[in-house]
N, C-alpha and C. Protein backbone atom coordinates (compact mmCIF):
# COMPACT_ATOMS: atom_id res chain seq x y z
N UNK A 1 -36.15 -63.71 339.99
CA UNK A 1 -36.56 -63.10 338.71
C UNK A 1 -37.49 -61.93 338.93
N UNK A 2 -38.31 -61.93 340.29
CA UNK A 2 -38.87 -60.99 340.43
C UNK A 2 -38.61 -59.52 340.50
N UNK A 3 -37.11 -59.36 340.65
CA UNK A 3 -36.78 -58.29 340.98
C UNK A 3 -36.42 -57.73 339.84
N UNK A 4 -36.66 -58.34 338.65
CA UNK A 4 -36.27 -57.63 337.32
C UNK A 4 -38.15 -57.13 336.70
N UNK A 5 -38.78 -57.55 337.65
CA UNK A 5 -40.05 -57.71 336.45
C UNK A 5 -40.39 -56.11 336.69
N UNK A 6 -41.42 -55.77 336.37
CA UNK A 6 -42.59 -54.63 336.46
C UNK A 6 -43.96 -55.01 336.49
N UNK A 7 -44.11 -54.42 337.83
CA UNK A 7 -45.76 -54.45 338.18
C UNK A 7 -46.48 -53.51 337.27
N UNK A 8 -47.72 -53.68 336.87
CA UNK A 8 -48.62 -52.82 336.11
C UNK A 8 -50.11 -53.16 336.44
N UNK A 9 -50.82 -52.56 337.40
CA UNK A 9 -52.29 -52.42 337.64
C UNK A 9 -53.06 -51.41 336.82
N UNK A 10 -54.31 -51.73 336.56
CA UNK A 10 -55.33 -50.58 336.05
C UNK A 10 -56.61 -51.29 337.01
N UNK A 11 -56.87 -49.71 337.25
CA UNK A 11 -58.02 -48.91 337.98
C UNK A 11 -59.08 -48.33 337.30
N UNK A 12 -60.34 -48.79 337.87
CA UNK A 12 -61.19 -48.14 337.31
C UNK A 12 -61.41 -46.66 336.59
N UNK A 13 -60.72 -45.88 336.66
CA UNK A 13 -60.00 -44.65 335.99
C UNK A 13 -60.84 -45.04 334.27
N UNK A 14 -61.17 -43.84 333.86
CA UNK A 14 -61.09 -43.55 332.55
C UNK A 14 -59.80 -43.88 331.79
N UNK A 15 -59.55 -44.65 330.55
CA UNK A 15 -58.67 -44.24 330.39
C UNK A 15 -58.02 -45.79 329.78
N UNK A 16 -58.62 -46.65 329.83
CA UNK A 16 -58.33 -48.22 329.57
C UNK A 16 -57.09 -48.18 328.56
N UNK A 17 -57.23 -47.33 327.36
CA UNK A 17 -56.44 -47.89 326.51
C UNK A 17 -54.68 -47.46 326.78
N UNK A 18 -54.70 -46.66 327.74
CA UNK A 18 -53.34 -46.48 328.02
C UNK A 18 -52.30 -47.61 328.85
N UNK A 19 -53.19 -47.66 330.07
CA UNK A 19 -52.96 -49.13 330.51
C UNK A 19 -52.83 -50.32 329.30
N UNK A 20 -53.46 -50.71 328.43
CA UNK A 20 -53.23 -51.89 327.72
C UNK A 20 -51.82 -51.46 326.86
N UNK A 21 -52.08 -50.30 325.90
CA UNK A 21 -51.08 -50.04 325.24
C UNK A 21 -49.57 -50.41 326.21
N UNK A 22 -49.67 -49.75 327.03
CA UNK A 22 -48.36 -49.74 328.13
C UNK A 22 -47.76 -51.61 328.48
N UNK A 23 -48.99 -52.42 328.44
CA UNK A 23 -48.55 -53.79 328.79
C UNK A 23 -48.25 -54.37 327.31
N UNK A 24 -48.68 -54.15 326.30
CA UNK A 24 -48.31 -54.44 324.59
C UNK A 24 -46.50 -53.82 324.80
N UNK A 25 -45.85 -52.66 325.12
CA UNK A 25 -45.25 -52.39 325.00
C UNK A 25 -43.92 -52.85 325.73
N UNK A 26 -44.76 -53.25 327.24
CA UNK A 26 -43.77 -53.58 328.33
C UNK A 26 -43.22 -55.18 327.52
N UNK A 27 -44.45 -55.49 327.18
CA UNK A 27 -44.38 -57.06 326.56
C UNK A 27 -43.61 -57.27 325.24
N UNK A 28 -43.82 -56.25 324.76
CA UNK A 28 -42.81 -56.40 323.17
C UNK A 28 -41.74 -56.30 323.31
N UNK A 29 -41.01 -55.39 324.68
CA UNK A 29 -39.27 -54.58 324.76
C UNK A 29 -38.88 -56.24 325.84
N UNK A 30 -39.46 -57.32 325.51
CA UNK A 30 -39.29 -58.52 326.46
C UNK A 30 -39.50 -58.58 328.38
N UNK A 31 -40.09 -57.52 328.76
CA UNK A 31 -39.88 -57.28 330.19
C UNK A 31 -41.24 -58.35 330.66
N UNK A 32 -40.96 -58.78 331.92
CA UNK A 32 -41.23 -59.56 332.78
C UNK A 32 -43.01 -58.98 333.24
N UNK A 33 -44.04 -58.93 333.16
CA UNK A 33 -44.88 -57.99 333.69
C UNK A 33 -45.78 -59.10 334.63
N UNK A 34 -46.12 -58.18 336.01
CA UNK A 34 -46.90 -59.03 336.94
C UNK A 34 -48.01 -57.88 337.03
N UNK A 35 -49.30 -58.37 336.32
CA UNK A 35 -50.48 -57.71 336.10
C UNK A 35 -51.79 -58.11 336.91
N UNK A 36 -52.04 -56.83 337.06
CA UNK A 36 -53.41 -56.35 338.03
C UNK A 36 -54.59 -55.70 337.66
N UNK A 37 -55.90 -56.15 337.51
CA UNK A 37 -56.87 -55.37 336.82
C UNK A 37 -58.09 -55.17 337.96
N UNK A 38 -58.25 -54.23 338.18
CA UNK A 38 -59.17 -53.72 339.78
C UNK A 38 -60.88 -54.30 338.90
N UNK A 39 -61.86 -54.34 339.41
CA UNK A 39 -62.92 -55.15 339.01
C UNK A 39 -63.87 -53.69 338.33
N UNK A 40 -62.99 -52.59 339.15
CA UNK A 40 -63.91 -51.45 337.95
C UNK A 40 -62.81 -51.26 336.71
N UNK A 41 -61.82 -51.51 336.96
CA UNK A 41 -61.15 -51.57 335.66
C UNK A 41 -61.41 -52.63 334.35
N UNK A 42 -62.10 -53.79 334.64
CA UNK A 42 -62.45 -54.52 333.62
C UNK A 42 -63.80 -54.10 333.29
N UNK A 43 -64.54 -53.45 333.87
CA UNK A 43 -65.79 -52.94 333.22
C UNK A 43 -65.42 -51.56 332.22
N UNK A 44 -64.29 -50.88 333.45
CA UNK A 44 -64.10 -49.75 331.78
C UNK A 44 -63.06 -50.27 330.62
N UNK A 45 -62.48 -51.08 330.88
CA UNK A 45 -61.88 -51.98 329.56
C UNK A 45 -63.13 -52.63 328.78
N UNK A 46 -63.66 -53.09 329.13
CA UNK A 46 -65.27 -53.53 328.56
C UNK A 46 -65.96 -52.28 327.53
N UNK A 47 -65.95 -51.28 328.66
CA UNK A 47 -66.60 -50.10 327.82
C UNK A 47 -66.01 -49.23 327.16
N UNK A 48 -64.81 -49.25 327.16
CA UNK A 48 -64.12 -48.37 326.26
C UNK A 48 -63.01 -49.07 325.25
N UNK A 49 -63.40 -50.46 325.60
CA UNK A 49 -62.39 -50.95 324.18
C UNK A 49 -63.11 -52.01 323.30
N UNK A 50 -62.60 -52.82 322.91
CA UNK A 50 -62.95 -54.78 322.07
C UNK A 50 -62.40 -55.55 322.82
N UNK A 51 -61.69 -54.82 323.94
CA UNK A 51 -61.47 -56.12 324.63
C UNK A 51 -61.93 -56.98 325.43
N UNK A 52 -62.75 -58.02 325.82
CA UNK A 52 -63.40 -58.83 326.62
C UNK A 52 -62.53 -59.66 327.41
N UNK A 53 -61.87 -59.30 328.38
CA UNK A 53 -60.97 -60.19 329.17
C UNK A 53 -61.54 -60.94 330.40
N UNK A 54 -61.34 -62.25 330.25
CA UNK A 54 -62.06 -63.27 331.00
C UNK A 54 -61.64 -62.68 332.57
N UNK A 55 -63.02 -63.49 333.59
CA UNK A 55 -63.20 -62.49 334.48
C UNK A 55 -61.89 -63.49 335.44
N UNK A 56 -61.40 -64.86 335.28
CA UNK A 56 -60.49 -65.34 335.97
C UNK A 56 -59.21 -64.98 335.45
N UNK A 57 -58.08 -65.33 336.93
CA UNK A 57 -56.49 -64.16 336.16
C UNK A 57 -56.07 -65.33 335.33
N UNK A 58 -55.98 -66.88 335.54
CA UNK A 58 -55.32 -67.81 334.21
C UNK A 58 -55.91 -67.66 333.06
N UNK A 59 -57.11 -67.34 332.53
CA UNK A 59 -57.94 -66.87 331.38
C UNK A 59 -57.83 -65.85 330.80
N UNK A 60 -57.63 -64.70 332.10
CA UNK A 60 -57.30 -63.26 331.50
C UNK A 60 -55.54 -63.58 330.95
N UNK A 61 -55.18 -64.31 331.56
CA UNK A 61 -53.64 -64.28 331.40
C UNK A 61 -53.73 -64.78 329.85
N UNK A 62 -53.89 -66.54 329.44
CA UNK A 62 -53.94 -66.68 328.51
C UNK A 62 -54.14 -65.79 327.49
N UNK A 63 -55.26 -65.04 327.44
CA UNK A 63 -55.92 -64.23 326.53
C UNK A 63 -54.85 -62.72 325.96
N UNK A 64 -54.36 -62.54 326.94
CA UNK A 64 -53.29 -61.27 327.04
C UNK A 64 -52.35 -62.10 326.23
N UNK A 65 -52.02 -62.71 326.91
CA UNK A 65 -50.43 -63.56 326.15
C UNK A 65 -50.90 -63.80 324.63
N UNK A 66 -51.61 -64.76 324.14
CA UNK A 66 -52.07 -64.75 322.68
C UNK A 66 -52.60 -63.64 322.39
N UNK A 67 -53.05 -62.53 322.35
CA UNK A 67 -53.63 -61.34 321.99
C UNK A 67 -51.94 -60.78 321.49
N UNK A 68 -51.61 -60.40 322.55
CA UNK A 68 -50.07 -59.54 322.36
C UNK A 68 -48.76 -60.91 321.99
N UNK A 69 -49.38 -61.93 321.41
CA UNK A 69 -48.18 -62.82 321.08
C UNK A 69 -47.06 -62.56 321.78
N UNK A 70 -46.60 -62.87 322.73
CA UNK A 70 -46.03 -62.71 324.21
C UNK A 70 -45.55 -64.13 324.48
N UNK A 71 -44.24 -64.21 325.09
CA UNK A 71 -43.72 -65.22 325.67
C UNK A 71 -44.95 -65.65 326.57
N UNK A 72 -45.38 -66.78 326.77
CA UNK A 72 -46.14 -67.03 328.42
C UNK A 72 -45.48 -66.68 329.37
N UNK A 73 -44.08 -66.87 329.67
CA UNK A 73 -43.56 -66.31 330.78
C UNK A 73 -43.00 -64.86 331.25
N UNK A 74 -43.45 -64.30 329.74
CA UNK A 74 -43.28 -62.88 330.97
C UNK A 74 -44.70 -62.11 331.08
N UNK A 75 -45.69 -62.77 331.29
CA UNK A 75 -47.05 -62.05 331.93
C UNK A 75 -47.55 -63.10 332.93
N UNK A 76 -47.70 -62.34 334.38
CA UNK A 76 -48.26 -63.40 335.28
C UNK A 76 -49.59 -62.39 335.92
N UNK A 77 -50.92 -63.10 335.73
CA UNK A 77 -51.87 -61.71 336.43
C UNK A 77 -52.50 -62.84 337.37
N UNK A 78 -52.73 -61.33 338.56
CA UNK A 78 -52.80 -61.95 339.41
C UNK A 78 -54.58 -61.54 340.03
N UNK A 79 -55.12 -62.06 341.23
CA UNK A 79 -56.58 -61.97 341.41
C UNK A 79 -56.10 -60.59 342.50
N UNK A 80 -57.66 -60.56 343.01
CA UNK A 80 -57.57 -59.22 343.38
C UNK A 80 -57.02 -59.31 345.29
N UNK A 81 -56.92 -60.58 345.47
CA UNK A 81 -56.59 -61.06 346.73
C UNK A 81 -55.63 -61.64 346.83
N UNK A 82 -54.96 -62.10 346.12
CA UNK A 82 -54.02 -63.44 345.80
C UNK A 82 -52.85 -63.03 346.86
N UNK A 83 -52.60 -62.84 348.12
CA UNK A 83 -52.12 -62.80 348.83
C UNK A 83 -50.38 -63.68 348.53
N UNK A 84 -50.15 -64.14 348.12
CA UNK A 84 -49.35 -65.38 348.12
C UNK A 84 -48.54 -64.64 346.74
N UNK A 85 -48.81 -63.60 346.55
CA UNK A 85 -48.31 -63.13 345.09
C UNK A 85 -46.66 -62.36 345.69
N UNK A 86 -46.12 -62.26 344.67
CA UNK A 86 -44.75 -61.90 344.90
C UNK A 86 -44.98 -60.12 344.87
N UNK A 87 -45.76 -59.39 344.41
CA UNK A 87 -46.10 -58.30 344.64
C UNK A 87 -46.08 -57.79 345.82
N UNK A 88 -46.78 -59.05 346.60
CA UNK A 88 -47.21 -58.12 347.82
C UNK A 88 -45.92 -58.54 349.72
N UNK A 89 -45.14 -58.75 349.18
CA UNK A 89 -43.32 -58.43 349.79
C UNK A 89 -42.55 -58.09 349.26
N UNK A 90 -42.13 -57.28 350.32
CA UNK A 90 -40.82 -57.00 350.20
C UNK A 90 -40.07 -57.61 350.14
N UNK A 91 -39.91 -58.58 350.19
CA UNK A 91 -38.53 -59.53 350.01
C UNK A 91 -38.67 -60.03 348.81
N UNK A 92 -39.87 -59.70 347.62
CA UNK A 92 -39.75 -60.30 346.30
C UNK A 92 -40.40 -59.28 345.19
N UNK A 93 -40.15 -58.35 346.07
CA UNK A 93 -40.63 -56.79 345.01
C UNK A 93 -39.81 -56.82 343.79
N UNK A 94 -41.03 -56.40 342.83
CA UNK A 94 -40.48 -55.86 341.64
C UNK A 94 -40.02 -54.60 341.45
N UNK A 95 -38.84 -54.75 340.59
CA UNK A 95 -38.15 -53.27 340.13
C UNK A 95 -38.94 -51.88 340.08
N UNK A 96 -40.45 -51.77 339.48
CA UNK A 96 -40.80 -51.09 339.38
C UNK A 96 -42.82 -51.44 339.67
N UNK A 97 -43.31 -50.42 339.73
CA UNK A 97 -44.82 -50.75 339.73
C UNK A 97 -45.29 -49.01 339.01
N UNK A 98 -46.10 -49.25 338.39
CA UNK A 98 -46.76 -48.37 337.45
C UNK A 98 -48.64 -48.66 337.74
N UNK A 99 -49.48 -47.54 337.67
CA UNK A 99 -50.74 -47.73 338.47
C UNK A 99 -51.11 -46.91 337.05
N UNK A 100 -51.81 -47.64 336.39
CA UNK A 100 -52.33 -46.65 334.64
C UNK A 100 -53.86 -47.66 334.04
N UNK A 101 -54.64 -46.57 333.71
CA UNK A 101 -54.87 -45.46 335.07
C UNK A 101 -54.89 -45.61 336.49
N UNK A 102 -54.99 -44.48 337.01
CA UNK A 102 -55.23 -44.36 338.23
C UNK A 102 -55.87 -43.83 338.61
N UNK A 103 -57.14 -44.22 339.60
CA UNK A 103 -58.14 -43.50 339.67
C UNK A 103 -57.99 -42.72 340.95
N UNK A 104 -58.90 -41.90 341.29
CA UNK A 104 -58.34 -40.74 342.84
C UNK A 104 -58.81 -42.00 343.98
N UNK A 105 -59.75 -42.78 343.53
CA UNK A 105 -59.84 -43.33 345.08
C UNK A 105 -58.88 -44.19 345.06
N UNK A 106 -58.22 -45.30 343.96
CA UNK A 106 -57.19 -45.83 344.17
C UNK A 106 -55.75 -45.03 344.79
N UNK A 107 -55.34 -43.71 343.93
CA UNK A 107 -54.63 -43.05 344.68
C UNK A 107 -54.56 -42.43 345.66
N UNK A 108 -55.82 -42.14 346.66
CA UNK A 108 -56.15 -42.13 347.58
C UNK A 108 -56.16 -43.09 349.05
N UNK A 109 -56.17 -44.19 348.36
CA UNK A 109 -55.85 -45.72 349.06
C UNK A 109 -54.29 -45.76 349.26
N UNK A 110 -53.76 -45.68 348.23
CA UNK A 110 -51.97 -45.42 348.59
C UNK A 110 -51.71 -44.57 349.02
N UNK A 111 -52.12 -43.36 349.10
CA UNK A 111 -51.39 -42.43 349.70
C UNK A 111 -51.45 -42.26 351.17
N UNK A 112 -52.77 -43.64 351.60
CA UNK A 112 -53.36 -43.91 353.30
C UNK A 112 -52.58 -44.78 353.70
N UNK A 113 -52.02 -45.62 352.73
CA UNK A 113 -51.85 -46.99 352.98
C UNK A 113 -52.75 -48.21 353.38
N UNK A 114 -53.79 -48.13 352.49
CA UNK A 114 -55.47 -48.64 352.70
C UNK A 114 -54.84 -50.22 352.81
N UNK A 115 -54.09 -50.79 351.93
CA UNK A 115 -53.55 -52.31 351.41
C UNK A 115 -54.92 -53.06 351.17
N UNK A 116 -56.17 -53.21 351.01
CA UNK A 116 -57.26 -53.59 350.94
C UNK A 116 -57.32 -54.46 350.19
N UNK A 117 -56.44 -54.75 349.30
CA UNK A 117 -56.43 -54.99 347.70
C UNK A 117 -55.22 -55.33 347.48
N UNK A 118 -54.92 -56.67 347.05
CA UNK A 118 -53.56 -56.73 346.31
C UNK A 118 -53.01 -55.56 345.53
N UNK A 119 -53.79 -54.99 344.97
CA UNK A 119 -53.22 -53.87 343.88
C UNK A 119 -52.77 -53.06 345.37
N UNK A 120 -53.41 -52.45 345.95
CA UNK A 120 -52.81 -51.75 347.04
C UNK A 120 -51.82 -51.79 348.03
N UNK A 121 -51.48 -52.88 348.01
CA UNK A 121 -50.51 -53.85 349.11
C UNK A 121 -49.50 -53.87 347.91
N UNK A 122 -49.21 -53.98 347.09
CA UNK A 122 -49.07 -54.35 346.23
C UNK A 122 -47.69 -52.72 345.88
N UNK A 123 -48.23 -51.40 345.61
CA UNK A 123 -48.38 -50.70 345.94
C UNK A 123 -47.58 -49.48 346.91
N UNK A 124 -47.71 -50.17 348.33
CA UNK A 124 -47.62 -49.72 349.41
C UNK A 124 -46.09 -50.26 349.54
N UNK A 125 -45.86 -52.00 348.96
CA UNK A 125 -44.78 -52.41 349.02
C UNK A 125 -43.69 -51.27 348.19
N UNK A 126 -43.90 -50.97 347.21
CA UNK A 126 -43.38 -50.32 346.32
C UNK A 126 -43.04 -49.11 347.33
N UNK A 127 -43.64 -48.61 348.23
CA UNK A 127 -43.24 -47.22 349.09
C UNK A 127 -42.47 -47.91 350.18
N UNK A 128 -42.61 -48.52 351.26
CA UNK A 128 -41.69 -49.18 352.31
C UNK A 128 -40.26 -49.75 351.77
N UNK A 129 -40.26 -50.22 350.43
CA UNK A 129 -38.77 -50.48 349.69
C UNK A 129 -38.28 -49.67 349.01
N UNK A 130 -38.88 -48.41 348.72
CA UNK A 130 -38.90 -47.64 347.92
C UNK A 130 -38.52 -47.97 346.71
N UNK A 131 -38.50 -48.46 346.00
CA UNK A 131 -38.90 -48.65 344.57
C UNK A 131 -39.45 -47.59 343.81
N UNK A 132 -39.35 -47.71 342.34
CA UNK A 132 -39.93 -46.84 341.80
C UNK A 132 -41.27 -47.15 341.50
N UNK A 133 -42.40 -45.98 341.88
CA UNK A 133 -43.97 -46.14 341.59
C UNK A 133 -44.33 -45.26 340.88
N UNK A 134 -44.75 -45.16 340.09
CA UNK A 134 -45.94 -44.49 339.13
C UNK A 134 -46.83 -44.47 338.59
N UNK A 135 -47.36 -43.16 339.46
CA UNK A 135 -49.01 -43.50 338.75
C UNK A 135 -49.77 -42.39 337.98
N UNK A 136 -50.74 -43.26 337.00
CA UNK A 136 -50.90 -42.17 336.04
C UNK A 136 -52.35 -41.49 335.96
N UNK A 137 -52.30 -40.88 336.62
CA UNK A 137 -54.13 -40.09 337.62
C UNK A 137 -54.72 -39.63 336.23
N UNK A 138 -55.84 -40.26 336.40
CA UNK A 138 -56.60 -39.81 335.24
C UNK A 138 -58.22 -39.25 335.57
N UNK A 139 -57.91 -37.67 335.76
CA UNK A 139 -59.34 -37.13 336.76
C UNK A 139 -59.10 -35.59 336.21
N UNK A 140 -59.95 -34.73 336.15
CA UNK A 140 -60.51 -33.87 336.17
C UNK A 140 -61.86 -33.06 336.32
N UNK A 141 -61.99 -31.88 336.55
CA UNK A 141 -61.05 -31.42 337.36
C UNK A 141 -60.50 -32.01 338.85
N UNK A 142 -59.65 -31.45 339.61
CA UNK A 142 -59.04 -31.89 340.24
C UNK A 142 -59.19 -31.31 341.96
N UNK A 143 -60.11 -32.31 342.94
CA UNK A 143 -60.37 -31.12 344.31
C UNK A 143 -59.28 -31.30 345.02
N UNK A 144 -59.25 -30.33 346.22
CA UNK A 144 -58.14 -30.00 347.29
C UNK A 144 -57.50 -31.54 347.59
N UNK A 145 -58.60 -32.35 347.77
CA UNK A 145 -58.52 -33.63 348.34
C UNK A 145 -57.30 -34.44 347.82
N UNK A 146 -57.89 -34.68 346.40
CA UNK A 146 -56.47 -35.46 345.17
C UNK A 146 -55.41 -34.64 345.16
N UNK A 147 -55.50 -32.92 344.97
CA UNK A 147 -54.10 -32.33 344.94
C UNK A 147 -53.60 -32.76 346.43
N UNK A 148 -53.91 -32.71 347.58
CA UNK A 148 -53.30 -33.31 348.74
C UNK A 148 -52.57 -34.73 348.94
N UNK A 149 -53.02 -35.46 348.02
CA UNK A 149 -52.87 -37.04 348.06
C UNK A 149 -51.98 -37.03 347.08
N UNK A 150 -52.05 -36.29 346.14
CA UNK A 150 -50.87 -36.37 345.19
C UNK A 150 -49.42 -35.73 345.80
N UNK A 151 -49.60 -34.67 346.63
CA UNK A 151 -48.13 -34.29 347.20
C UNK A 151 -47.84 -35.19 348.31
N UNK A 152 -48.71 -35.80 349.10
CA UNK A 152 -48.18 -36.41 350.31
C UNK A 152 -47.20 -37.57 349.54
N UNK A 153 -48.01 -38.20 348.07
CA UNK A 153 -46.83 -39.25 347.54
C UNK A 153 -45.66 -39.08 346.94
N UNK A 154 -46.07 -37.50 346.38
CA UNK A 154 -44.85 -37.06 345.57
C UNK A 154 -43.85 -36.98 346.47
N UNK A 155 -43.73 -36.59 347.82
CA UNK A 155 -42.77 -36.19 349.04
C UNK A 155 -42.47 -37.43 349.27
N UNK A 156 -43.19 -38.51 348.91
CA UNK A 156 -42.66 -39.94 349.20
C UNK A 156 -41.80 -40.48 347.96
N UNK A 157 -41.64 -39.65 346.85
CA UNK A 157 -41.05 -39.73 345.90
C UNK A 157 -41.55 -40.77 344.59
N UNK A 158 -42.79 -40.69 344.97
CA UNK A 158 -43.66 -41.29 343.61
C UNK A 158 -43.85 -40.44 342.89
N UNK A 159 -44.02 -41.26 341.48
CA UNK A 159 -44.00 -40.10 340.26
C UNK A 159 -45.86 -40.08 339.93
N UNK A 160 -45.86 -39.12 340.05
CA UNK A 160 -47.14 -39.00 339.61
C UNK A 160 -46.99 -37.96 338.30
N UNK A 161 -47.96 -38.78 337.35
CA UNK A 161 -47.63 -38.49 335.76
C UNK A 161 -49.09 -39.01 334.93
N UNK A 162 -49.62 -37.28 335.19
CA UNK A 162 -51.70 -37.68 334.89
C UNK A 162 -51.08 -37.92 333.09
N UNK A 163 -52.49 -38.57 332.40
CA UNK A 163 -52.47 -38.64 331.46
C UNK A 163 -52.48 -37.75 330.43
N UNK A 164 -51.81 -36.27 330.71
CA UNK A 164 -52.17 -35.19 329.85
C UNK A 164 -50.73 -35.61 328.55
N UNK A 165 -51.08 -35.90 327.48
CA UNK A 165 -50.50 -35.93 326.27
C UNK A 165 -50.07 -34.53 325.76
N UNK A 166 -49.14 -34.40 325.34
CA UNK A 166 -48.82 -32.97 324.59
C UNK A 166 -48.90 -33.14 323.13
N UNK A 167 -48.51 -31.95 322.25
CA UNK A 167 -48.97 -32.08 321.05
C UNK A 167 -48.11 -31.84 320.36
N UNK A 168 -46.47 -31.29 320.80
CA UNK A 168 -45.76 -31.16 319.37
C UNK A 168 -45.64 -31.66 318.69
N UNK A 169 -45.99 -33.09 318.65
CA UNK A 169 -45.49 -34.36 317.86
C UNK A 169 -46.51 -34.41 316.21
N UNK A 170 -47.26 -33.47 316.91
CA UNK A 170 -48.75 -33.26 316.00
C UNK A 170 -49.50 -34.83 315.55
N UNK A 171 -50.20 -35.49 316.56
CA UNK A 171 -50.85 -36.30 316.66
C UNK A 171 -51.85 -36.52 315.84
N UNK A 172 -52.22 -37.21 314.90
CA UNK A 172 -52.82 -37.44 313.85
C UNK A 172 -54.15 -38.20 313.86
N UNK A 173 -54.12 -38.95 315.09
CA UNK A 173 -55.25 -39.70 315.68
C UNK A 173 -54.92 -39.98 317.25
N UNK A 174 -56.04 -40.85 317.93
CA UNK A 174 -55.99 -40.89 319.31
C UNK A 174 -54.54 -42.35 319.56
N UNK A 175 -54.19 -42.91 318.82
CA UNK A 175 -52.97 -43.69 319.06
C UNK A 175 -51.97 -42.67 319.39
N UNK A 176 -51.89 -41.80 318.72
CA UNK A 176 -50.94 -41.04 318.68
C UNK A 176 -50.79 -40.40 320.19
N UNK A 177 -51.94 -39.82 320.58
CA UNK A 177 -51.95 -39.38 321.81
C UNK A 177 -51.99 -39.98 323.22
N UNK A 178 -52.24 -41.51 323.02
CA UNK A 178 -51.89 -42.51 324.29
C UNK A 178 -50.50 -42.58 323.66
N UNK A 179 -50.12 -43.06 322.57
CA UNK A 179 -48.63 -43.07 322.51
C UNK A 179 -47.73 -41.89 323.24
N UNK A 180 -48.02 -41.00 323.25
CA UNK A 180 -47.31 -39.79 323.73
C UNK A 180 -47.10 -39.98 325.44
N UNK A 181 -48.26 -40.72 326.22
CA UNK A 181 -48.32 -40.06 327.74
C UNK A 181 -47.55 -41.89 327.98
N UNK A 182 -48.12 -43.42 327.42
CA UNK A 182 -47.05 -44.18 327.10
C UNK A 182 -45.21 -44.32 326.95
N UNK A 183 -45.58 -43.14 326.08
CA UNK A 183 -44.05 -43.20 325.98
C UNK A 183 -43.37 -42.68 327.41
N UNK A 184 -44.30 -41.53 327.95
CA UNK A 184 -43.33 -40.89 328.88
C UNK A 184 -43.29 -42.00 329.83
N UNK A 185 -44.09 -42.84 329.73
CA UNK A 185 -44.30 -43.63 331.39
C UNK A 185 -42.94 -44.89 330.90
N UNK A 186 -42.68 -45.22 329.75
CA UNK A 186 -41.47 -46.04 329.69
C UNK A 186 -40.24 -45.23 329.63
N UNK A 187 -40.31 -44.16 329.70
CA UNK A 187 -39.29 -43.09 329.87
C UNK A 187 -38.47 -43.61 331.33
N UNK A 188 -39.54 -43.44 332.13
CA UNK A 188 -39.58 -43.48 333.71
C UNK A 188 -39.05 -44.89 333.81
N UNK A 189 -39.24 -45.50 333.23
CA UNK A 189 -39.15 -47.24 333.50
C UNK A 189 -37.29 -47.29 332.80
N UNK A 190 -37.40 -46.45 332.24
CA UNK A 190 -35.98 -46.88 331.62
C UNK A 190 -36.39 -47.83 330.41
N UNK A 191 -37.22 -48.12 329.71
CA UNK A 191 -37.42 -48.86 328.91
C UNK A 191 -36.89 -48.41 327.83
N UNK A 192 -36.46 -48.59 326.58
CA UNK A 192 -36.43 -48.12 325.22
C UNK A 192 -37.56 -48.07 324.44
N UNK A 193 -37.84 -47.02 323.91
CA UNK A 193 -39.30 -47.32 322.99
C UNK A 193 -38.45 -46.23 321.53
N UNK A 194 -39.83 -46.12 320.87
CA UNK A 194 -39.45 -45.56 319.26
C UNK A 194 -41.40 -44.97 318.96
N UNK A 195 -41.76 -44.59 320.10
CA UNK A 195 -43.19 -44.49 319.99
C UNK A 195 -43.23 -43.06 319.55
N UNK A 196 -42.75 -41.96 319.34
CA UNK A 196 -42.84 -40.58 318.44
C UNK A 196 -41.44 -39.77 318.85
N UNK A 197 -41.04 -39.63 318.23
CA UNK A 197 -39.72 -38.03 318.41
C UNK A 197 -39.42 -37.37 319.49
N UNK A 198 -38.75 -37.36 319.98
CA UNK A 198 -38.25 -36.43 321.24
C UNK A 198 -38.29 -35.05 320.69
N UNK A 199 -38.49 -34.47 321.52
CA UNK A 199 -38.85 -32.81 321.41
C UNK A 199 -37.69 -32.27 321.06
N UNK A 200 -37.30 -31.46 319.87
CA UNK A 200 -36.24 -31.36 319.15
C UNK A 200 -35.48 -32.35 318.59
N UNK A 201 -35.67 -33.60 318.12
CA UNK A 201 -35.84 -34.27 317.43
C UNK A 201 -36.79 -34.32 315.70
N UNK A 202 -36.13 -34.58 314.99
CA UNK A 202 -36.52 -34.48 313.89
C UNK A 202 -37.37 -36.28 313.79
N UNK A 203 -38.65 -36.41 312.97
CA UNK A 203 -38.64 -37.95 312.95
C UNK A 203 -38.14 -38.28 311.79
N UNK A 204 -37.58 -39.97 311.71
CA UNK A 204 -36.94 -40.15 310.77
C UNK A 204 -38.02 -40.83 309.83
């Protein structure tokens, strides 16, 4: 079953509500999600949302699943070590892994192949099977260092896809504008969404 699911980590990165929105969404279109939250990522989920997610993964799990009224079985989160997780082989990789946000030292860690971290191993698997990875860098401005780390992965054929939202859609509030950089990232996934108009598209 693993090979149908989608990995989804968040990183201490600015940027919390895109990551959550993205697992509400993965979770509503019925997909399988095996979730990762880095320990600076639950402090900026702390500080930039209402969400209080318990600091253990069966608690955080529960809490996700009743929050987003979610099958229990398609969210499994995992600790930041959990070695034993299906993430971290190749022989039980998921279809896809998505890194939202992503912060430069996390993308910096993949692009070394640091594995330090389940999320990283995690990751790294996603490059040795090649799978599809994407991650969604959320930094500015931007030094020599990150633009370097971002092409060494792009040549590895990861999508790197920062959080810059566009505006034809004419965004009306800030939903609107995580919806926009959201949508593109289920674009990538192949997912179906209905989250704003395609560009030359009229909305209905």
């Amino acid at each position: 079953m693993s090979r149908g699911a989608i990995a989804l980590a968040m990183t201490g990165a600015s940027g919390a509500v895109y990551g959550l929105r993205l697992l509400e969404c993965l979770l509503g279109a019925g997909r399988q999600v095996y979730f990762m939250v880095s320990s600076p990522a639950q402090m900026v989920i702390a500080t930039e949302t209402d969400f209080n997610l318990p600091a253990r993964p069966e608690a955080m799990q529960a809490a996700l699943v009743e929050y987003f009224a979610a099958d229990s079985r398609q969210l499994k989160v995992f600790a930041k070590e959990q070695w034993t997780a299906p993430v971290a082989s190749g022989s039980s990789a998921p279809r896809a892994m998505v890194v939202c946000p992503c912060s430069s030292g996390s993308l910096s860690a993949i692009a070394n192949g640091a594995s330090k971290t389940l999320l990283e191993r995690a990751a790294d698997v996603m490059l040795k099977e090649q799978r599809k990875l994407i991650l969604v860098s959320r930094e500015t401005p931007l030094s020599a260092i990150h633009l370097e780390n971002m092409l060494t992965l792009a040549r590895l054929g990861v999508t790197i896809l920062p959080a810059n939202p566009g505006f034809y859609h004419r965004p009306s509030n800030i939903d609107g504008l995580v919806d926009f950089v959201v949508g593109r990232v289920l674009d990538h996934l192949d997912v179906e969404h209905a989250l704003l108009p395609r560009w030359g598209q009229e909305e209905d």
